[in-house]
Protein backbone atom coordinates (compact mmCIF):
# COMPACT_ATOMS: atom_id res chain seq x y z
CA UNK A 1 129.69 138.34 132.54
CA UNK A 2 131.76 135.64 134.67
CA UNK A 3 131.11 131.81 133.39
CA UNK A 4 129.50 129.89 135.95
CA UNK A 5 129.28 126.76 134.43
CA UNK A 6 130.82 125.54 131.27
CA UNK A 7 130.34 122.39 129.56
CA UNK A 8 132.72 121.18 127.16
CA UNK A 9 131.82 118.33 124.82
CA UNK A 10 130.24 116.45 127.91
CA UNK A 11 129.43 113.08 127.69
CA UNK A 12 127.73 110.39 129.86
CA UNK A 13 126.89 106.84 128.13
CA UNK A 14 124.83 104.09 130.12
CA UNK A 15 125.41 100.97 128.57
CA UNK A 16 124.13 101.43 124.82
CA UNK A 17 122.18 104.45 126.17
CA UNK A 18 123.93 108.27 125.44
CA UNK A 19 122.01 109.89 127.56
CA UNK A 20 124.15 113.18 127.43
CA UNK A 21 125.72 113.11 123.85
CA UNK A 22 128.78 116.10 123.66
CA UNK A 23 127.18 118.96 124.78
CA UNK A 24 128.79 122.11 125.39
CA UNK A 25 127.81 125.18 126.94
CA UNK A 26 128.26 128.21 129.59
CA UNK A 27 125.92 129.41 131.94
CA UNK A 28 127.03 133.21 132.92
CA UNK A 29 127.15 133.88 136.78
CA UNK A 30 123.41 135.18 137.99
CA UNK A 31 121.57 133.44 134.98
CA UNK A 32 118.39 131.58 134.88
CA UNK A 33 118.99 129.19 133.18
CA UNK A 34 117.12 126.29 132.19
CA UNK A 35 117.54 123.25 130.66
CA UNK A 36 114.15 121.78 129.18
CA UNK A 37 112.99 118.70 127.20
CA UNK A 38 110.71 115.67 127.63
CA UNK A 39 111.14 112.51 129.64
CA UNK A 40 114.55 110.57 128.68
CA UNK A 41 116.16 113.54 126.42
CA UNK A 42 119.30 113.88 128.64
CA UNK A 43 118.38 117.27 130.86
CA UNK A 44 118.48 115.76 134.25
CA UNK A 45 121.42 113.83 133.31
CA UNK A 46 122.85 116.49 132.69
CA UNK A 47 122.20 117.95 135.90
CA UNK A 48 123.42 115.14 137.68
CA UNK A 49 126.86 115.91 136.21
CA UNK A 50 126.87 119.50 137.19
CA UNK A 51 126.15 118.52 140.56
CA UNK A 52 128.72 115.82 141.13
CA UNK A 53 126.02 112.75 141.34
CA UNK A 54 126.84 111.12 138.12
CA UNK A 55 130.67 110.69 136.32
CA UNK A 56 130.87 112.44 133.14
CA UNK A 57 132.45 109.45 130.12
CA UNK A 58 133.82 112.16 128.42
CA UNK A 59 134.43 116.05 128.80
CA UNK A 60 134.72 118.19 130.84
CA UNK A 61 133.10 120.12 133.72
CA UNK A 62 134.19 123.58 134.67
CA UNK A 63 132.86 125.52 137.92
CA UNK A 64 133.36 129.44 138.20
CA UNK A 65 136.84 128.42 137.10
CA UNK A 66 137.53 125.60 138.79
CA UNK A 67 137.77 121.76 137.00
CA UNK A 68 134.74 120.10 138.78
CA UNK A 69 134.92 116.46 136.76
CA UNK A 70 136.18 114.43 139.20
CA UNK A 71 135.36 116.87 142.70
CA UNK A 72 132.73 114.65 144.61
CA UNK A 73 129.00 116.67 145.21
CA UNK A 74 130.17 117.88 148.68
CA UNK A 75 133.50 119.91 147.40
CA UNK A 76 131.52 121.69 144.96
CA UNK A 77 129.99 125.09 145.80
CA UNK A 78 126.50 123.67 144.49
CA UNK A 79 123.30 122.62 146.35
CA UNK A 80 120.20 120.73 144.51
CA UNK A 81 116.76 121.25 145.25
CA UNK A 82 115.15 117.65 143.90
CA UNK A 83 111.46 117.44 143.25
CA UNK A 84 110.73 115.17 146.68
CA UNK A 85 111.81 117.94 148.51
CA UNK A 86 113.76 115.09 150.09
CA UNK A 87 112.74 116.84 153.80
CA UNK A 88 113.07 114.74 157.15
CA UNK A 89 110.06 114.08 158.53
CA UNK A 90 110.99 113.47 162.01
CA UNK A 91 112.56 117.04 162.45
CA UNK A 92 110.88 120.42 162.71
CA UNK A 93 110.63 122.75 159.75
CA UNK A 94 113.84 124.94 161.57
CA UNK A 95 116.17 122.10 162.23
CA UNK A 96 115.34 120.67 158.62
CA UNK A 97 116.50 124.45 157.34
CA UNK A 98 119.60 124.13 159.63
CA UNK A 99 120.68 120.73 158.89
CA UNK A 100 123.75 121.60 156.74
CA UNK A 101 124.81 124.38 158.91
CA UNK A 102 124.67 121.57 161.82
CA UNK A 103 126.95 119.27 160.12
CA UNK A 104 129.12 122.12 159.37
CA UNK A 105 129.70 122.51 163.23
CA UNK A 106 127.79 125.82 163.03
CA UNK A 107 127.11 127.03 167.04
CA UNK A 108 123.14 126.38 168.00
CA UNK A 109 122.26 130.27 168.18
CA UNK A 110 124.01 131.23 164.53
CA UNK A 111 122.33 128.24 162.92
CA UNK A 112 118.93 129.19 164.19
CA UNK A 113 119.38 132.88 162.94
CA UNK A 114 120.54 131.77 160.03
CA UNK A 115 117.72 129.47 159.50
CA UNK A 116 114.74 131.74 160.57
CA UNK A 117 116.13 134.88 157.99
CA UNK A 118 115.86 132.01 155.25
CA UNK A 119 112.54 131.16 156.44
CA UNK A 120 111.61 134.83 156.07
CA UNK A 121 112.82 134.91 153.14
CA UNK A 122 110.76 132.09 151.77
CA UNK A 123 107.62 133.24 153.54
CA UNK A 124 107.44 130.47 156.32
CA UNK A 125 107.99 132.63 159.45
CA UNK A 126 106.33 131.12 162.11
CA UNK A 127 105.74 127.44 160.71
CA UNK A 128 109.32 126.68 162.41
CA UNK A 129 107.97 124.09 164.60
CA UNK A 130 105.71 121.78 161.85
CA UNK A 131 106.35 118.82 160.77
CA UNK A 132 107.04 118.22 156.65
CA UNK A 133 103.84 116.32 156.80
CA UNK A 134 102.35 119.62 158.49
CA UNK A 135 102.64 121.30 155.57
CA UNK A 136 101.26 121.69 151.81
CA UNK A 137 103.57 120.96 148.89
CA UNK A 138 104.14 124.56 148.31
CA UNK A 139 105.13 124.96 152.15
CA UNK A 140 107.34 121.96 151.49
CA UNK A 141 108.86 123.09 148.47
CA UNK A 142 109.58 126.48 150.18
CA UNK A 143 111.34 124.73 153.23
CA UNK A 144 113.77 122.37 150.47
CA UNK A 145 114.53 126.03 149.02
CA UNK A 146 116.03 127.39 152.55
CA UNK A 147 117.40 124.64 153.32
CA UNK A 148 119.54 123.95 150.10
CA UNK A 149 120.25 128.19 150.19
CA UNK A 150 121.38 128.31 153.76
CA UNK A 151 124.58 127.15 152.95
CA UNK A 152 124.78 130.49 150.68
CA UNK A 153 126.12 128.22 147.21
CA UNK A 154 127.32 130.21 144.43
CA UNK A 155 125.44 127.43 142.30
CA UNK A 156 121.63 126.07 143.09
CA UNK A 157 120.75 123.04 140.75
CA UNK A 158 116.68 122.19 140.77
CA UNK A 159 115.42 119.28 139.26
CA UNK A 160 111.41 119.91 138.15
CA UNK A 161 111.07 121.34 141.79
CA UNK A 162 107.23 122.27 140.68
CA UNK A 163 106.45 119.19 139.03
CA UNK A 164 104.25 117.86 142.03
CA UNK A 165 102.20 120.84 142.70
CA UNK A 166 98.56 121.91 141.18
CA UNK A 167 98.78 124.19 138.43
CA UNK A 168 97.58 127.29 140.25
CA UNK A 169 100.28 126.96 142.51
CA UNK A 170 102.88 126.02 140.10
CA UNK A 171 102.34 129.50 138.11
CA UNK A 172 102.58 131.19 141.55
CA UNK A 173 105.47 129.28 142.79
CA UNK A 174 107.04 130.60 139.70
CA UNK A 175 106.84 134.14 139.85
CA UNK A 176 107.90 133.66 143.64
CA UNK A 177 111.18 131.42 142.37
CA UNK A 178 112.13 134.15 139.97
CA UNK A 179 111.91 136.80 142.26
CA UNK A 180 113.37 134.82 145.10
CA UNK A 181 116.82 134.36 142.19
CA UNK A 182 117.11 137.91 141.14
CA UNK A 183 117.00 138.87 145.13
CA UNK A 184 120.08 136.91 145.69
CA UNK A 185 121.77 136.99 142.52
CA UNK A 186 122.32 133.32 142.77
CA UNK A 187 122.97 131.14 139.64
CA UNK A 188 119.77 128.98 139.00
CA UNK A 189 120.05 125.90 136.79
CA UNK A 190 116.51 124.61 135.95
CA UNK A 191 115.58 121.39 134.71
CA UNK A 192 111.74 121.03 133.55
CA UNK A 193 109.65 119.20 131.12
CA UNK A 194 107.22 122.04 131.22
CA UNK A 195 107.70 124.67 127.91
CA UNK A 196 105.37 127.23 129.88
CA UNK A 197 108.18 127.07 132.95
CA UNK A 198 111.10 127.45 131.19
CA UNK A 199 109.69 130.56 129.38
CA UNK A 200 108.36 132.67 132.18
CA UNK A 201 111.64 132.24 134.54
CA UNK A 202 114.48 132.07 132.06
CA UNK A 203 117.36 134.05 130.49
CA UNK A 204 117.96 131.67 128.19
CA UNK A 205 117.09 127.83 127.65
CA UNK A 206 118.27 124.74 125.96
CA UNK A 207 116.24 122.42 124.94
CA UNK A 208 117.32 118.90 124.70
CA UNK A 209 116.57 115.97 122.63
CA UNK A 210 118.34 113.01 122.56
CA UNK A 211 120.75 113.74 124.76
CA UNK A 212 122.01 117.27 122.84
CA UNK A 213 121.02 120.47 122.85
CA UNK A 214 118.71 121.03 120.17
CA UNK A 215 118.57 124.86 120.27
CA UNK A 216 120.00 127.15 122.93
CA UNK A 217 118.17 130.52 122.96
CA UNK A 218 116.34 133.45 125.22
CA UNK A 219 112.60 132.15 125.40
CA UNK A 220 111.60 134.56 123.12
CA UNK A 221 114.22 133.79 120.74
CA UNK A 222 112.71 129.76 121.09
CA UNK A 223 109.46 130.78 120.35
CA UNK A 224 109.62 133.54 117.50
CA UNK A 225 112.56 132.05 115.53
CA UNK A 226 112.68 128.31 116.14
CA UNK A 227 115.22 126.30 114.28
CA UNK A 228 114.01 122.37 113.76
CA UNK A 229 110.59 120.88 113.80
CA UNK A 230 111.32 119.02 117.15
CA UNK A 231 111.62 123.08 119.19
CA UNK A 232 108.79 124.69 116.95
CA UNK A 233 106.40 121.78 118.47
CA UNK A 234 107.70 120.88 122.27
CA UNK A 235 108.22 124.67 122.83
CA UNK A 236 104.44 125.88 122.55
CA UNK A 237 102.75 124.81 119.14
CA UNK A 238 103.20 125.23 115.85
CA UNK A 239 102.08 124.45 112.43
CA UNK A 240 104.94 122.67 110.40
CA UNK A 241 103.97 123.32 106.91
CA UNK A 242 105.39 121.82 103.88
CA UNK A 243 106.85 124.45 101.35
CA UNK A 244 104.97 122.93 98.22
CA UNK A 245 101.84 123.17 100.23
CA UNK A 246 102.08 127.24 100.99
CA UNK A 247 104.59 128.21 97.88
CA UNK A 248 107.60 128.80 99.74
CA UNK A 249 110.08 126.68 98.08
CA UNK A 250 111.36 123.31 99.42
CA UNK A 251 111.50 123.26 102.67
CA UNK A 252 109.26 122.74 106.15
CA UNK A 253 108.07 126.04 107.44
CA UNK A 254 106.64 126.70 111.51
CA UNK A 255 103.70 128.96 111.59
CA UNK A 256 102.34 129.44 114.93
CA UNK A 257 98.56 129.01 115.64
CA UNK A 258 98.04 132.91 116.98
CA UNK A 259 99.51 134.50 113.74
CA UNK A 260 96.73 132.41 111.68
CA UNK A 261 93.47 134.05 110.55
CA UNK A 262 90.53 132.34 109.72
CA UNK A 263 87.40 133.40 107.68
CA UNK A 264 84.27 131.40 106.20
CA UNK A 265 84.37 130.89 102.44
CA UNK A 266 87.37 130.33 100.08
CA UNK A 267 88.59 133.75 99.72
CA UNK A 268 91.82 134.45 96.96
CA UNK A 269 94.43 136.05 99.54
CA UNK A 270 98.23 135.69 99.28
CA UNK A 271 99.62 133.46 101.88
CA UNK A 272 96.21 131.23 102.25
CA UNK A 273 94.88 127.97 102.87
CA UNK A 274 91.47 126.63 102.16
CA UNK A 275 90.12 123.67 103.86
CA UNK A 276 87.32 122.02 105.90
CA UNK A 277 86.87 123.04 109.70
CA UNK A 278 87.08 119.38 111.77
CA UNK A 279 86.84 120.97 115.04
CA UNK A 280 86.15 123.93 117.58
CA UNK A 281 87.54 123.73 121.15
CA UNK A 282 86.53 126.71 123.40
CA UNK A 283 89.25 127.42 126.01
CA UNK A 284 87.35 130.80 127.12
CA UNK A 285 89.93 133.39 126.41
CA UNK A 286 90.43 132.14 123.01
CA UNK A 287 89.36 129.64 120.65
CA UNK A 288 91.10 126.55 118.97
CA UNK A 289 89.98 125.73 115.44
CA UNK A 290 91.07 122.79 113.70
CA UNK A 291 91.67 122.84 109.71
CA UNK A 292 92.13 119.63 107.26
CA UNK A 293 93.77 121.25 104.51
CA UNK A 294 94.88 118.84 101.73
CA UNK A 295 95.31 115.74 104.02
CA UNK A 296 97.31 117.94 106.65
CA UNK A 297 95.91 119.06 109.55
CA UNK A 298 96.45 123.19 110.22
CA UNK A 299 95.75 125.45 114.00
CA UNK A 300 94.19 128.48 114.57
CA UNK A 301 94.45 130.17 117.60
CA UNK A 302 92.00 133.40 118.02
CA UNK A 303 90.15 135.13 120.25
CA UNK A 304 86.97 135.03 118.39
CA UNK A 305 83.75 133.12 119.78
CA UNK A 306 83.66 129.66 119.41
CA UNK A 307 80.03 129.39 117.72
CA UNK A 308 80.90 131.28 114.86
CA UNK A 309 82.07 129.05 112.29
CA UNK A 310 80.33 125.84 111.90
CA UNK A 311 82.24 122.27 111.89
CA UNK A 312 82.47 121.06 108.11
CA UNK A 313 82.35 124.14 106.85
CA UNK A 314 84.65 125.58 103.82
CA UNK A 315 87.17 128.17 105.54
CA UNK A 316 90.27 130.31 104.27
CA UNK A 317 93.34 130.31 106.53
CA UNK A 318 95.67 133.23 106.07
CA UNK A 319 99.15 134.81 107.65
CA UNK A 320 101.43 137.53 107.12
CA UNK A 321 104.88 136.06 105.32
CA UNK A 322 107.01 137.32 108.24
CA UNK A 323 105.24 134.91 110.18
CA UNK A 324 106.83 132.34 108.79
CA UNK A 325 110.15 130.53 110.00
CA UNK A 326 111.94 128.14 107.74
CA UNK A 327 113.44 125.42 109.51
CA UNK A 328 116.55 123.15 109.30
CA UNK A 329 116.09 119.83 107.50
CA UNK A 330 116.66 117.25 109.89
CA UNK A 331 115.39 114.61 107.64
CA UNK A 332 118.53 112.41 108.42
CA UNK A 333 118.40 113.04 112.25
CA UNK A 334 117.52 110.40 114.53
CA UNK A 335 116.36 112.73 116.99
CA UNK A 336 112.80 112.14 118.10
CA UNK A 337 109.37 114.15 117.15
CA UNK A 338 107.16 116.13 119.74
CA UNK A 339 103.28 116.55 119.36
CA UNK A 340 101.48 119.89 119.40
């Protein structure tokens, strides 16, 4: 697979700040690939570099061959879908779609045939004469998409371009983004602070914390075998047990809440818990039970009804051992904690 992107030991320091701390990576031509991590952990700076809209301190940036460091945003075969959309609101949906082709001296007729197949494409054929303020923020979001594609990039850049709709239209807007990449064959680079996101688009993912990549995986390879604490908790939940609590040797172990079983009673089982049920929370397809177990508190995720087991009662928690993951001790790390 050709490299798209590669990253070598990229940095970018604000004052005292690192907010992208030597971070190196490739993302292979067609990929979707997304970068994810909360607020501040270096992802959309990170971004910004790719794109040409901040100067890398140290590195390098490399584009389908080509050393991009020091090329300004326009001479780079990239286009950025931001999450304002970023639309003008005193042109038409059409002309907003065939801006860039305008500035590129692109005759009237081609530009408007251009513009209307991307509007097909996105679904919007026959809104060509609204307004930005016409439309919904899906409709919106759509119109940024064939605007920024128009232009045919080898390279689209999108920075949390779902992050101000509903959810309902979020998950949709998804599965239409996904299927809109694969149809083109375009490389995607996705930034998001939203685990659920990044997992149902993606090839692969890296997750950032403090301005490095904390793990760089498939998103099922982030979920079944996380590495630290900090990606077993910000990418879905998990349990982060202590090995002297479950018999597993020193260590912290990530058990997710779905591969734990819960029963009334203490019952003698290998690879148990007993404790005291604090809480129920019914969330209709399953059921969220919450275990104080030796000061700690433990998940269980199941599909069992919510008024079965009575709060303060005496129940067992129990798991096969191969649903276990050990993870890395980074006891010494600065790097910062997510919470379930």
């Amino acid at each position: 697979m050709q490299t798209a992107v590669q990253l070598n030991n990229l940095s970018c320091v604000f004052g005292s700040v690192r907010a992208v701390d030597g971070v190196s990576l490739e993302i292979g031509t067609g990929e979707f690939f997304s970068m994810l991590g909360p607020s501040g952990s270096g992802k959309t700076t990170c971004l910004r570099l790719i794109g040409g809209f901040e100067v890398p301190t140290g590195g390098y940036i490399v584009l389908f061959g080509q050393d991009a460091a020091k090329l300004p945003p326009y001479a780079r075969d990239v286009n950025t879908v931001f999450q304002d959309y970023a639309l003008f609101p005193h042109m038409n949906v059409l002309d907003n779609v065939a801006y860039a082709l305008m500035v590129r001296g692109v005759a009237r007729s081609e530009r408007y045939r251009r513009a209307g197949e991307m509007l097909e494409l996105v679904k919007l054929a026959g809104l060509e004469k609204r307004r930005p303020a016409q439309l919904s923020g899906g409709q919106r979001q759509r119109v940024a998409l064939a605007r920024a594609l128009i232009n045919r990039p080898k390279l689209l850049l999108l920075d949390e371009p779902l992050g101000a709709l509903d959810l309902k239209l979020r998950e949709e807007m998804q599965i239409e983004l996904k299927a809109l990449q694969r149809s083109l064959g375009i490389t995607f680079v996705y930034v998001t602070h939203d685990q659920s996101e990044a997992l149902s688009m993606s090839d692969r993912v890296a997750v950032f914390n403090y301005g490095k990549i904390e793990q760089l995986d498939t998103p099922k390879g982030l979920y079944e075998y996380p590495r630290t604490e900090f990606v077993a908790r910000f990418v879905g939940s998990a349990n982060v047990l202590e090995g002297r609590l479950i018999s597993q040797g020193v260590g912290q172990f990530a058990l997710r809440p779905e591969r734990v079983r819960i029963t009334v009673g203490s019952e003698p089982k290998a690879n148990h818990l007993v404790g005291r049920l604090l809480d129920v929370h019914y969330l209709g397809s399953q059921t969220r039970y919450e275990v104080e177990v030796e000061g700690a508190r433990v998940t269980a995720l199941t599909t069992s009804d919510a008024t079965a087991l009575p709060i303060g009662s005496t129940v067992t928690l129990s798991w096969d051992a191969a649903s276990l993951r050990r993870l890395e001790d980074t006891t010494n790390s600065p790097r910062q904690k997510a919470s379930v």
